[in-house]
N, C-alpha and C. Protein backbone atom coordinates (compact mmCIF):
# COMPACT_ATOMS: atom_id res chain seq x y z
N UNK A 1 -18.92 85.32 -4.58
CA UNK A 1 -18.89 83.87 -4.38
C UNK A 1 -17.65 83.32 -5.07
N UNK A 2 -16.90 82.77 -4.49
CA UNK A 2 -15.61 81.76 -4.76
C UNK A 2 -16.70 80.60 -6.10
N UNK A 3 -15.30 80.39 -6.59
CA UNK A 3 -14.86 79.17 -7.65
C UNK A 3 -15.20 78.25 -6.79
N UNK A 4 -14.52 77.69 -5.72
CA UNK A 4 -15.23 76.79 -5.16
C UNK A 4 -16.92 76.15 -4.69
N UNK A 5 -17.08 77.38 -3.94
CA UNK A 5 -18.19 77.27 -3.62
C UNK A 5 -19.56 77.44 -4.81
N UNK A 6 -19.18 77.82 -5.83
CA UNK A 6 -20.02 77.90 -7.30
C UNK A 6 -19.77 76.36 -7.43
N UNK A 7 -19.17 76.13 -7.91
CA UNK A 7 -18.57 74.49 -7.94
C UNK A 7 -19.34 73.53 -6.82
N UNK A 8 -19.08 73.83 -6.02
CA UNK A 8 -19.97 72.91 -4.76
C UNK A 8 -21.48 72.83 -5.39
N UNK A 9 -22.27 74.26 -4.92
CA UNK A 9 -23.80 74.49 -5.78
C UNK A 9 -23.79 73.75 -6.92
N UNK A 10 -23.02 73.98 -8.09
CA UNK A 10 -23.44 73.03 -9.59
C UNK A 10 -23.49 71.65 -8.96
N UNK A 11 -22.50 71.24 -8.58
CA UNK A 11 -22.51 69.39 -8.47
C UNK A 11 -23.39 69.32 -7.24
N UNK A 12 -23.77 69.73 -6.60
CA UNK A 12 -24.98 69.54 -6.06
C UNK A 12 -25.97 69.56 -6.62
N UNK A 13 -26.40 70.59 -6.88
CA UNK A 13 -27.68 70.68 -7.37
C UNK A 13 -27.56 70.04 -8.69
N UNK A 14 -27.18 69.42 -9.78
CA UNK A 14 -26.89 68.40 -10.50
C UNK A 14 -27.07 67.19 -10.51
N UNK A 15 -26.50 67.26 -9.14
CA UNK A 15 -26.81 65.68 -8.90
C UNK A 15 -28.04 65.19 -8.32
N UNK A 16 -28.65 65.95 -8.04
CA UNK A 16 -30.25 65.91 -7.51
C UNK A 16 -30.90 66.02 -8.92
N UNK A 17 -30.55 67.14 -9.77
CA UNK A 17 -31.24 67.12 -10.75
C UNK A 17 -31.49 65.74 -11.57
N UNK A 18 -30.08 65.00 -12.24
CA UNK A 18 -29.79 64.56 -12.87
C UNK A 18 -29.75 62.79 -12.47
N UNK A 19 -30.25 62.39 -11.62
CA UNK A 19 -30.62 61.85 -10.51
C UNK A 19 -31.38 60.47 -11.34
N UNK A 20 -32.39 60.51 -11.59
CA UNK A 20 -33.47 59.57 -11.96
C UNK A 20 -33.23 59.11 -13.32
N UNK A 21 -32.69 60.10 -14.26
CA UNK A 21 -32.31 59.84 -15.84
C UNK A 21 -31.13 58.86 -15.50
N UNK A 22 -30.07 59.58 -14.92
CA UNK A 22 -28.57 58.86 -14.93
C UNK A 22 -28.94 57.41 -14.17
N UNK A 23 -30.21 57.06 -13.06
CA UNK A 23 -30.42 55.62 -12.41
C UNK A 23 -30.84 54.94 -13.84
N UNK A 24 -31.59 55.76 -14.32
CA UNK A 24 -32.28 54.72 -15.73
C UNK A 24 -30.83 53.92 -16.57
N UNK A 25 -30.27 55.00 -16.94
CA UNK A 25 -29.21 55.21 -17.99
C UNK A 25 -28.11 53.82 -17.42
N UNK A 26 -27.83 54.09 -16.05
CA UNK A 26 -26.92 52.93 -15.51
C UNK A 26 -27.65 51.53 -15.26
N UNK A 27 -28.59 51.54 -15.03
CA UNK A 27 -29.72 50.12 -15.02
C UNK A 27 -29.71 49.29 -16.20
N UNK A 28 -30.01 50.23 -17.34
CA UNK A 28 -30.15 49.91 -18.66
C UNK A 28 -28.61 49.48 -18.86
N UNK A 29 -27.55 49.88 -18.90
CA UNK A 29 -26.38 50.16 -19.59
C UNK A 29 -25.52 48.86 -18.81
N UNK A 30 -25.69 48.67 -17.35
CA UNK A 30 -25.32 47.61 -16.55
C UNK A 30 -26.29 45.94 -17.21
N UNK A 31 -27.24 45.80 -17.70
CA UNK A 31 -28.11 45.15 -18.37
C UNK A 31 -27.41 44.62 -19.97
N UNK A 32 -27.13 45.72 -20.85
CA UNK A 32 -26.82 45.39 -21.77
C UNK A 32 -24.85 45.29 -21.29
N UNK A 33 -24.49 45.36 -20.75
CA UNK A 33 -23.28 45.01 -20.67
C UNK A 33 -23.13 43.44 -20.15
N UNK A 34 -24.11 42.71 -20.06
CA UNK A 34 -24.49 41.58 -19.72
C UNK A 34 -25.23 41.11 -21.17
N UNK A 35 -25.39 41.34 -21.79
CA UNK A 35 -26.35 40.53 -22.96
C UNK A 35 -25.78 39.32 -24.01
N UNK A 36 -24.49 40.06 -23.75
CA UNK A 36 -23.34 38.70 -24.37
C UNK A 36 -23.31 36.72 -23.38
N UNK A 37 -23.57 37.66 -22.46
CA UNK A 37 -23.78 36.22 -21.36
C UNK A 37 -24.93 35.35 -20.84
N UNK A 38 -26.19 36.63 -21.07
CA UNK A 38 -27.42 36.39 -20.20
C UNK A 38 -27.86 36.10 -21.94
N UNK A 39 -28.75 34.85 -22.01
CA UNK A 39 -29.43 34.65 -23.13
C UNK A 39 -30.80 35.18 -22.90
N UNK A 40 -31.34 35.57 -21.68
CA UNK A 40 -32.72 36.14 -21.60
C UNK A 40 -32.55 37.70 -22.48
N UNK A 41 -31.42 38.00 -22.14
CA UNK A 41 -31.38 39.68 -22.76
C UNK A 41 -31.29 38.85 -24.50
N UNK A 42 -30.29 38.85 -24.48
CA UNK A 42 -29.83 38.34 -26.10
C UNK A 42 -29.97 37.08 -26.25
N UNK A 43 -30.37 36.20 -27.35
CA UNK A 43 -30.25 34.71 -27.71
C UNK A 43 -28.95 34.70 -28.23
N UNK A 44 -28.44 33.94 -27.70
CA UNK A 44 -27.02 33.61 -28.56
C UNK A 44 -26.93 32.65 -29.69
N UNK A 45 -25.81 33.65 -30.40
CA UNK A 45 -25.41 33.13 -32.00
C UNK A 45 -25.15 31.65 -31.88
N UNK A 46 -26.40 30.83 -32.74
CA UNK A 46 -25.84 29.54 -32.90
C UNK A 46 -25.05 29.06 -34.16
N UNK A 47 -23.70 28.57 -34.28
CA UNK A 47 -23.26 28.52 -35.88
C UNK A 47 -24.00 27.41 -36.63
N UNK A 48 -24.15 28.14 -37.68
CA UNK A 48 -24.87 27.05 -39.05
C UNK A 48 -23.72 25.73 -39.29
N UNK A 49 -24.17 24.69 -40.07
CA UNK A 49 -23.98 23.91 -40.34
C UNK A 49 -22.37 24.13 -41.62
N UNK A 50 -22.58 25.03 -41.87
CA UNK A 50 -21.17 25.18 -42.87
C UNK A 50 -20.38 26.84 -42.79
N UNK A 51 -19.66 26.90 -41.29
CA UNK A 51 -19.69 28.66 -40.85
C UNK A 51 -18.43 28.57 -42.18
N UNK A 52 -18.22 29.99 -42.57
CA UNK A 52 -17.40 30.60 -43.18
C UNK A 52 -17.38 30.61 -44.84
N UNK A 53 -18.62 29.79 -45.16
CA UNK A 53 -18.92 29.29 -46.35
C UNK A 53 -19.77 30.58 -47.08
N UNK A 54 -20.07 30.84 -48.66
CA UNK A 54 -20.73 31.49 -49.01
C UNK A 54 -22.61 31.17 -48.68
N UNK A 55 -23.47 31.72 -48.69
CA UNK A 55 -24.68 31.01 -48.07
C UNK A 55 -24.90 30.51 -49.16
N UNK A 56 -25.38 28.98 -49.21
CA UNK A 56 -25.79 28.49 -50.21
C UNK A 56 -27.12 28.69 -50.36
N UNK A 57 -28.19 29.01 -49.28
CA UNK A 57 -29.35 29.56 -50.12
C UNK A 57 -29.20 30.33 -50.17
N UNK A 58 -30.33 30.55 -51.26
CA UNK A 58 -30.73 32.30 -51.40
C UNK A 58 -31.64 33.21 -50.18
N UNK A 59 -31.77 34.56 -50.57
CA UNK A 59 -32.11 35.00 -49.09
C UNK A 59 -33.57 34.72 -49.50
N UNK A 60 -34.27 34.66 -50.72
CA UNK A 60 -35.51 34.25 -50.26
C UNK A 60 -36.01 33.24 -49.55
N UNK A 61 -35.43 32.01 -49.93
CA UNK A 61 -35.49 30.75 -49.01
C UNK A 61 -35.12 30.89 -47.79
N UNK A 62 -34.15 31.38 -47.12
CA UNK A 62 -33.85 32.08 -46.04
C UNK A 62 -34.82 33.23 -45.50
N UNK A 63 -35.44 33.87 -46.08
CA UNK A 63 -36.28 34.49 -45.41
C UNK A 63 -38.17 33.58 -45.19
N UNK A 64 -37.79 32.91 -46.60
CA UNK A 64 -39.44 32.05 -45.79
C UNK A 64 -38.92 31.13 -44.46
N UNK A 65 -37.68 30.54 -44.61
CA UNK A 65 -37.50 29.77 -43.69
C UNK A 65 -37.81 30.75 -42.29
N UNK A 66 -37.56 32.17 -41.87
CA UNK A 66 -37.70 33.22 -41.04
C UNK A 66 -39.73 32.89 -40.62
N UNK A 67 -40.20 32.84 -42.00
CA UNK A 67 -41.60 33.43 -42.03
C UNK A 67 -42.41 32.39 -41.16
N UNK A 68 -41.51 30.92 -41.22
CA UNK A 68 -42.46 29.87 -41.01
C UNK A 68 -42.28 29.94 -39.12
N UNK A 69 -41.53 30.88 -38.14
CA UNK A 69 -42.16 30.68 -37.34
C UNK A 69 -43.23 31.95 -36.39
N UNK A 70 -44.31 31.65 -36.22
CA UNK A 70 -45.15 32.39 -36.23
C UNK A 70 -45.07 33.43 -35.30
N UNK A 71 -44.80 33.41 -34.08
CA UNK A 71 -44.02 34.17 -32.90
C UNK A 71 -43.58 35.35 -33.61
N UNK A 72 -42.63 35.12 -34.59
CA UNK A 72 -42.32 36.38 -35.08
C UNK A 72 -42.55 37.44 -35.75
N UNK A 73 -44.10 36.81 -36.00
CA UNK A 73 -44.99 37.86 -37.05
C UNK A 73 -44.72 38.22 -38.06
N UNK A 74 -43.16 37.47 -39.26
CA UNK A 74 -42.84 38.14 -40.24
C UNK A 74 -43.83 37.84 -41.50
N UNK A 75 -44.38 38.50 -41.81
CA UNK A 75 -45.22 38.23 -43.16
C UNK A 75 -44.47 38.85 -44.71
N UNK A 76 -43.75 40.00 -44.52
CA UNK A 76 -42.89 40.46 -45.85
C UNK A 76 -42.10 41.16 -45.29
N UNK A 77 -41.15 41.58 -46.42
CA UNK A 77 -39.82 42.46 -45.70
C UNK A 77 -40.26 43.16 -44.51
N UNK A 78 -40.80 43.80 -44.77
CA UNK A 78 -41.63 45.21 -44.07
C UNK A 78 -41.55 45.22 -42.61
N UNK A 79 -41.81 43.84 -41.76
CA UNK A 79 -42.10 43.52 -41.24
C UNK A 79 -40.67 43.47 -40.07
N UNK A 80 -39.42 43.35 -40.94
CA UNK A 80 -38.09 43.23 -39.92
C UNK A 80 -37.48 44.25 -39.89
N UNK A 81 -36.84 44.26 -39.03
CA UNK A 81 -36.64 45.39 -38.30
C UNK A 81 -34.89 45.67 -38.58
N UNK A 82 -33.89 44.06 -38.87
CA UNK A 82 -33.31 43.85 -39.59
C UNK A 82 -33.09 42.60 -39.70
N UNK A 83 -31.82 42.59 -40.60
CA UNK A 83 -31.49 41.26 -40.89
C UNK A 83 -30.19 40.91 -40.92
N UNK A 84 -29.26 40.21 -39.88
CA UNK A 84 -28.09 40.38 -39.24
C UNK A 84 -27.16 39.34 -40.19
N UNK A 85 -26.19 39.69 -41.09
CA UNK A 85 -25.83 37.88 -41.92
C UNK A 85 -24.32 37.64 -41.16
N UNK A 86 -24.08 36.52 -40.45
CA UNK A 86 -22.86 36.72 -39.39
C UNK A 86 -22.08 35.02 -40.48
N UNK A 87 -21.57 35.90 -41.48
CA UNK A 87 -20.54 34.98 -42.59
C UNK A 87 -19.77 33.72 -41.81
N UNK A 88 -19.15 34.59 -40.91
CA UNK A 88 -18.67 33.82 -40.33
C UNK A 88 -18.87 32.34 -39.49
N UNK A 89 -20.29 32.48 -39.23
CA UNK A 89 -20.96 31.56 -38.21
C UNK A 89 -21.69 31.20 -38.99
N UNK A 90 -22.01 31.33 -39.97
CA UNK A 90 -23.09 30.14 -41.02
C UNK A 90 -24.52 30.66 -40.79
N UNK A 91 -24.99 31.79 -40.77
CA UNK A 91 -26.08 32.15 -39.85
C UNK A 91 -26.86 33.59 -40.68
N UNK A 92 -27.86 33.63 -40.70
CA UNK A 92 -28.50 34.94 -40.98
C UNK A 92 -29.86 34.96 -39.92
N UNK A 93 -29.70 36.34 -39.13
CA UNK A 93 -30.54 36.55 -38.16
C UNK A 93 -31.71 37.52 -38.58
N UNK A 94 -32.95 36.97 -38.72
CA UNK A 94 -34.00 37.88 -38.72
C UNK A 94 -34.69 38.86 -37.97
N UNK A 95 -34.77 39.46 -37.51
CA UNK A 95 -35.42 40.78 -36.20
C UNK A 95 -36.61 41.40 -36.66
N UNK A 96 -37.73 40.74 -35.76
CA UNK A 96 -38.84 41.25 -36.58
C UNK A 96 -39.06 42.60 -36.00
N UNK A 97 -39.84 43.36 -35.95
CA UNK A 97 -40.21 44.73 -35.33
C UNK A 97 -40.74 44.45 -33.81
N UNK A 98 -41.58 43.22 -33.03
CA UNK A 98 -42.08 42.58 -32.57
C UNK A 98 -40.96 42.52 -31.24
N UNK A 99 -39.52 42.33 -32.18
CA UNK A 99 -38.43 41.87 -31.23
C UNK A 99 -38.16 40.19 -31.29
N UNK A 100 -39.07 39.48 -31.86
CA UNK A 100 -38.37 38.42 -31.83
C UNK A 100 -37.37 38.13 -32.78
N UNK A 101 -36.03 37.29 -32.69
CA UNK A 101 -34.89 36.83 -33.60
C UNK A 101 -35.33 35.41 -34.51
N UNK A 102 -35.17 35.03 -35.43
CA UNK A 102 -34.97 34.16 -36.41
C UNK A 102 -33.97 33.71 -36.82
N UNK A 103 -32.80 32.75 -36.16
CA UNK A 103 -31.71 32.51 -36.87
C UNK A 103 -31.48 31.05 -37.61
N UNK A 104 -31.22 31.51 -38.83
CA UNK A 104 -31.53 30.66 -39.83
C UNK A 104 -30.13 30.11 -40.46
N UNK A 105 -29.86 28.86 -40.64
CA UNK A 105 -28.46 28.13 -41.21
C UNK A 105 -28.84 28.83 -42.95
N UNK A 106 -27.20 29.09 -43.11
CA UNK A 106 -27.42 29.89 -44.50
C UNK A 106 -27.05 28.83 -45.23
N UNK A 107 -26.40 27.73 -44.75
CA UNK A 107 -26.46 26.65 -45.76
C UNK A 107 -27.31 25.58 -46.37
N UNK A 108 -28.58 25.26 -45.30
CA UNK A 108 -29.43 24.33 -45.45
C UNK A 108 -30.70 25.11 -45.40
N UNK A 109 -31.09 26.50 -45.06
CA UNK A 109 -32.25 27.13 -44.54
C UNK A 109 -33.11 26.63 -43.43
N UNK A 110 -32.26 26.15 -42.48
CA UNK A 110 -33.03 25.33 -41.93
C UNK A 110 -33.03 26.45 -40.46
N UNK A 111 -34.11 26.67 -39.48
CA UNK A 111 -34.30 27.38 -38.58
C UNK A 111 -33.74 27.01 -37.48
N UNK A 112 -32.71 27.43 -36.88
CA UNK A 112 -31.65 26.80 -35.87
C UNK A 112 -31.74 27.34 -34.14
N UNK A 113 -32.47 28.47 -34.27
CA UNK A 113 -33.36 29.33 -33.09
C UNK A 113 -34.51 30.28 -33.22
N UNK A 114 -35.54 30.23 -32.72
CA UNK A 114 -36.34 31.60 -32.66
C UNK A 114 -36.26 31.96 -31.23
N UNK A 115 -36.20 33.23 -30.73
CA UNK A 115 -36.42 33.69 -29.25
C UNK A 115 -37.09 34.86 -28.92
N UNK A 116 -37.42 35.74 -28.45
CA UNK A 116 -37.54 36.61 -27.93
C UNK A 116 -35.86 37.30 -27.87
N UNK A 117 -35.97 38.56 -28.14
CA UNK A 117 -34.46 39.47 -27.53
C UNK A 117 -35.03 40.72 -27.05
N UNK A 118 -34.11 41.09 -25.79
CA UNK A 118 -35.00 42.03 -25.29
C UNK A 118 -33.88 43.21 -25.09
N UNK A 119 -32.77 43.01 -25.35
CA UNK A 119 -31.20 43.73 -26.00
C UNK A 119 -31.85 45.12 -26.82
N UNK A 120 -32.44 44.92 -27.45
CA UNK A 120 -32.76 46.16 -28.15
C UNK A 120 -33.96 46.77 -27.45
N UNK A 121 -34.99 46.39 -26.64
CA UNK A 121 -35.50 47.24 -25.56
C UNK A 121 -34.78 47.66 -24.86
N UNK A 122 -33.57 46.89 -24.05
CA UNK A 122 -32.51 47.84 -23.24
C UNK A 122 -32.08 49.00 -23.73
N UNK A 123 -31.69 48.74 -24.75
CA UNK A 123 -30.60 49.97 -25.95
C UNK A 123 -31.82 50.92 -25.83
N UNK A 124 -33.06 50.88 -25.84
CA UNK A 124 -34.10 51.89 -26.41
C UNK A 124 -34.34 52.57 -24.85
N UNK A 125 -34.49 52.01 -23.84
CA UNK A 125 -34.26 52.31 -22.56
C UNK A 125 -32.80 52.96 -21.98
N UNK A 126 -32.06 52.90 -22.06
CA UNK A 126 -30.87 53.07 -22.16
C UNK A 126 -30.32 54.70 -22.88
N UNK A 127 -30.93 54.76 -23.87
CA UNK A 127 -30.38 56.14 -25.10
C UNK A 127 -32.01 56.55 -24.83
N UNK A 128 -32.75 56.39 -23.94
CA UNK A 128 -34.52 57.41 -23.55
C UNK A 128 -34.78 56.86 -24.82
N UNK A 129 -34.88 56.60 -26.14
CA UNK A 129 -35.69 56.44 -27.55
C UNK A 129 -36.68 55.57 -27.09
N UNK A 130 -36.75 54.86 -25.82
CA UNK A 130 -37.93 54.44 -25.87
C UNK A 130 -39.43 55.14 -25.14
N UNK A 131 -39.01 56.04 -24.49
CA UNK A 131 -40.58 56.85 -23.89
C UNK A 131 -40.48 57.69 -24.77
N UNK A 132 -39.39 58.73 -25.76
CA UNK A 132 -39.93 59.06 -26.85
C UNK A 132 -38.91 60.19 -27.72
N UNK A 133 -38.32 60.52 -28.40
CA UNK A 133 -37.63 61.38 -29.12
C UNK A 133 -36.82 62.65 -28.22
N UNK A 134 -38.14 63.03 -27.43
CA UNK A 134 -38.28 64.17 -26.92
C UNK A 134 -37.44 64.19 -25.80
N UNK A 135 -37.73 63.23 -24.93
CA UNK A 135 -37.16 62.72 -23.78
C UNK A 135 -35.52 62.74 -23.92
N UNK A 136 -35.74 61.52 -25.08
CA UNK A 136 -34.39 61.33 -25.57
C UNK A 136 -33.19 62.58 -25.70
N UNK A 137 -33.78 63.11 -26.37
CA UNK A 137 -32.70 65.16 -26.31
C UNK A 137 -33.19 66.19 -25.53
N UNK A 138 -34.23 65.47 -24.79
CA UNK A 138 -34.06 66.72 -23.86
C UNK A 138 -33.87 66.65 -22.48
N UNK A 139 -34.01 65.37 -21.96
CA UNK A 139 -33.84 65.03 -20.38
C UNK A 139 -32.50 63.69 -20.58
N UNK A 140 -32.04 62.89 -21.75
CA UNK A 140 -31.50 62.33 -21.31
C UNK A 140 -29.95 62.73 -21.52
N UNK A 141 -30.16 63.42 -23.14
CA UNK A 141 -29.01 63.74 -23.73
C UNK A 141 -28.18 64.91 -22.96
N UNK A 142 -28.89 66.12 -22.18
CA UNK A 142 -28.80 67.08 -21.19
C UNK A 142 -27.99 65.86 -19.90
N UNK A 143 -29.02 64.88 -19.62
CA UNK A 143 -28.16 64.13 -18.26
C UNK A 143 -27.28 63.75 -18.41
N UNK A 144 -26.76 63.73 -19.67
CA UNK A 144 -25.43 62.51 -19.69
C UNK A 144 -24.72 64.04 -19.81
N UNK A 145 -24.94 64.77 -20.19
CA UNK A 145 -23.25 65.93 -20.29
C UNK A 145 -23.36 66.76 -18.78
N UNK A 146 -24.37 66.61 -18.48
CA UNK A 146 -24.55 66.73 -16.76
C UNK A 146 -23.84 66.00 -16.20
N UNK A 147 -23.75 64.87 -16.32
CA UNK A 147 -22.86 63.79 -15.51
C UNK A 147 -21.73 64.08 -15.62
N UNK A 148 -20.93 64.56 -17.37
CA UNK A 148 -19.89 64.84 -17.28
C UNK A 148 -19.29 66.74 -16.52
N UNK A 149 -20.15 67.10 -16.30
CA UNK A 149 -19.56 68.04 -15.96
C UNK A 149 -19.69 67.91 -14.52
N UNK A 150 -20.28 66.95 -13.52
CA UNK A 150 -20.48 66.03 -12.37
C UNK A 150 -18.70 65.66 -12.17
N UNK A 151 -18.45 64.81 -13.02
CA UNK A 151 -17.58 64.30 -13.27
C UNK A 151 -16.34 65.04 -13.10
N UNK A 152 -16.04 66.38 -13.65
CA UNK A 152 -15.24 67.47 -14.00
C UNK A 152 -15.00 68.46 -12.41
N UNK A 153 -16.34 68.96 -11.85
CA UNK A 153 -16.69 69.49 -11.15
C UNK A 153 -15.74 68.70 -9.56
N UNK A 154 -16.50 67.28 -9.61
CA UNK A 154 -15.57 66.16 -8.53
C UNK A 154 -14.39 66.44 -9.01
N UNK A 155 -14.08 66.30 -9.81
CA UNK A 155 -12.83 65.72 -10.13
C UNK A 155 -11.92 66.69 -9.23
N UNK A 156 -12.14 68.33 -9.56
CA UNK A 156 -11.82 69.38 -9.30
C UNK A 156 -11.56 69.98 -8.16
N UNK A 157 -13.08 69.68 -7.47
CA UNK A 157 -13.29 69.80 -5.96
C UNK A 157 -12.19 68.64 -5.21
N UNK A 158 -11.79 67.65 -5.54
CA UNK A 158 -11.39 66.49 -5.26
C UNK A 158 -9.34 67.28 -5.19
N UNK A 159 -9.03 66.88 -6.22
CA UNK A 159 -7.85 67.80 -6.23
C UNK A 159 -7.56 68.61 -5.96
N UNK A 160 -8.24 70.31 -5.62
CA UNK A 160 -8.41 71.21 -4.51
C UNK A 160 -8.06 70.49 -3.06
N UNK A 161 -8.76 69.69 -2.74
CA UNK A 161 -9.15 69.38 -1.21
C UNK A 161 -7.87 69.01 -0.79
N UNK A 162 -7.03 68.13 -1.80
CA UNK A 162 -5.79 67.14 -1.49
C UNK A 162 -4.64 68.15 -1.87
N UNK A 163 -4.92 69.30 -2.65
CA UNK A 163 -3.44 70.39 -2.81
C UNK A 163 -3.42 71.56 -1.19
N UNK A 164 -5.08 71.17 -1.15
CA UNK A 164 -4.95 72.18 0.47
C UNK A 164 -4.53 71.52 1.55
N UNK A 165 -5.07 69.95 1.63
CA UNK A 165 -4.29 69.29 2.70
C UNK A 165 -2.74 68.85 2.54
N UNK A 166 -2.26 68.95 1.77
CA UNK A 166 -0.82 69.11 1.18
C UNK A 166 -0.09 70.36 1.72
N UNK A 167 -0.88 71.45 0.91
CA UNK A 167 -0.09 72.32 1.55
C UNK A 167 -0.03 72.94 3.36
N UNK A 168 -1.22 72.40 3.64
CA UNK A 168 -1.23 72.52 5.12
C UNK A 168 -0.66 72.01 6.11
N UNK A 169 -0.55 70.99 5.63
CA UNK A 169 0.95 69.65 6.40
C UNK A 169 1.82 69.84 5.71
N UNK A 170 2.75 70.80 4.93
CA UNK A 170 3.69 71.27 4.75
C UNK A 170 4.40 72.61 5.12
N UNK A 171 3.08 73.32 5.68
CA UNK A 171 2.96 74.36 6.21
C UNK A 171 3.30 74.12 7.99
N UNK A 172 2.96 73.19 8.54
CA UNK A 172 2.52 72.22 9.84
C UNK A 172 4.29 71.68 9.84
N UNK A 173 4.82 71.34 9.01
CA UNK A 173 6.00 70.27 9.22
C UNK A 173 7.43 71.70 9.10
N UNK A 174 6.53 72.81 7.93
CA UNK A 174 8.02 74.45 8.50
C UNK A 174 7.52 75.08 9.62
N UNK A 175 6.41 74.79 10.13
CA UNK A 175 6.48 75.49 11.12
C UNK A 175 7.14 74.98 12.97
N UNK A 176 6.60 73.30 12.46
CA UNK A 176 7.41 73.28 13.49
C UNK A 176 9.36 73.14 13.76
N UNK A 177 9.86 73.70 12.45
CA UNK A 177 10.89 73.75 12.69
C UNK A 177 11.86 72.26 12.39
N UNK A 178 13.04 72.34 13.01
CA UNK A 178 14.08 71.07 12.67
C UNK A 178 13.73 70.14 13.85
N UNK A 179 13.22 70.72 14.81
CA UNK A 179 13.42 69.91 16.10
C UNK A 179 12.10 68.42 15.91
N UNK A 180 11.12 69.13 14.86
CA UNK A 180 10.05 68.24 14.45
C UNK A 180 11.00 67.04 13.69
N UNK A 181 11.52 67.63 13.06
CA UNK A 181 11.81 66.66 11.85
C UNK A 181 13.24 65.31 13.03
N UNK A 182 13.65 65.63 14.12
CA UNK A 182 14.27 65.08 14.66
C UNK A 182 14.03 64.28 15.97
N UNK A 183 12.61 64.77 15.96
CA UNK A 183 12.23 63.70 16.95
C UNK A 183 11.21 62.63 16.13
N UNK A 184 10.97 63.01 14.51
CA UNK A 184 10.25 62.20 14.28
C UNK A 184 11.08 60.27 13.83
C-alpha cells in the first residue's frame, strides 16, 4: 500500500471517528469566542465608581457586599469559585461555584451587577471537563491531536494533488511540442 493511499484511510477514517467530539469542541469554542459581546454568555465588566484607584474597602466588606445577593449562594469563602479584582475598572468580581458573578465597586462596596455567567460552562464543555475527567483525556484530548493530524494528512494529500496536476500540464505543454506554444 502507497503513502498515499495509507494517508487517504487515516483522514478518513478519522474523520468519522473524530466527528462528534470535534462538533462539540467547535460549538463550544465558536460560543465562547462570542462571550466578550453576548452578555447572556458573560455579564460584562461594569467600572466602579473610582477605576484605577487602590480599593478603598476592604475585601471583607467587599465580600459581604457579594453575600447580600442571594442568587449567588455565597455564604463563606468556600463557597466561590473565584474572585476576579480588575484594578483597573474599580471592580472586584465574585464567582460563586453555582456560576453566578457578583461585581462589586471596590470603592464604595456597593453591588453594581449580579448575573448568571454561563462562559465557564462553555470552557467546561469545550476542554470535555464537563461530562468528566475521563472524557476529557481520553476522547477529547485524543480528538483534538486527531484533528491535527486531519489537518497534516489534508494538508499533504492537498499538495500531492496540485504537484501531480502541475506536473501533468507540464508534461501535456513538452509534449505537445513548439507548435503548441505558437498557436497558443
Amino acid at each position: 500500500m502507497n503513502v498515499q493511499k495509507s494517508l487517504r484511510l487515516v483522514h478518513h477514517w478519522l474523520s468519522v471517528i473524530v466527528g462528534l467530539p470535534l462538533l462539540v469542541m467547535i460549538g463550544a469554542g465558536v460560543v465562547l469566542m462570542l462571550k466578550k459581546d453576548v452578555s447572556w454568555i458573560q455579564p460584562p465588566t461594569i467600572s466602579g465608581s473610582a477605576p484605577d484607584m487602590i480599593p478603598a474597602a476592604s475585601f471583607d466588606a467587599l465580600f459581604a457586599a457579594a453575600q447580600s445577593v442571594e442568587a449567588a449562594g455565597i455564604e463563606d469563602w468556600s463557597d466561590l469559585d473565584r474572585v476576579d479584582l480588575k484594578p483597573d475598572k474599580g471592580v472586584v468580581k465574585f464567582v460563586s461555584h453555582n456560576r453566578w458573578e457578583v461585581q462589586v465597586d471596590t470603592a464604595t462596596g456597593e453591588v453594581l451587577q449580579a448575573s448568571y455567567r454561563r462562559s465557564d460552562l462553555f470552557e467546561a464543555i469545550h476542554d470535555g471537563s464537563f461530562f468528566s475527567d475521563g472524557v476529557k483525556y481520553f476522547l477529547f484530548l485524543p480528538s483534538g491531536v486527531a484533528l491535527f493530524v486531519l489537518w497534516a494528512t489534508g494538508i499533504y494529500l492537498f499538495v500531492d494533488m496540485q504537484m501531480k496536476q502541475h506536473r501533468k500540464r507540464r508534461r501535456k505543454a513538452v509534449s505537445a511540442g513548439p507548435r503548441a506554444a505558437e498557436n497558443a
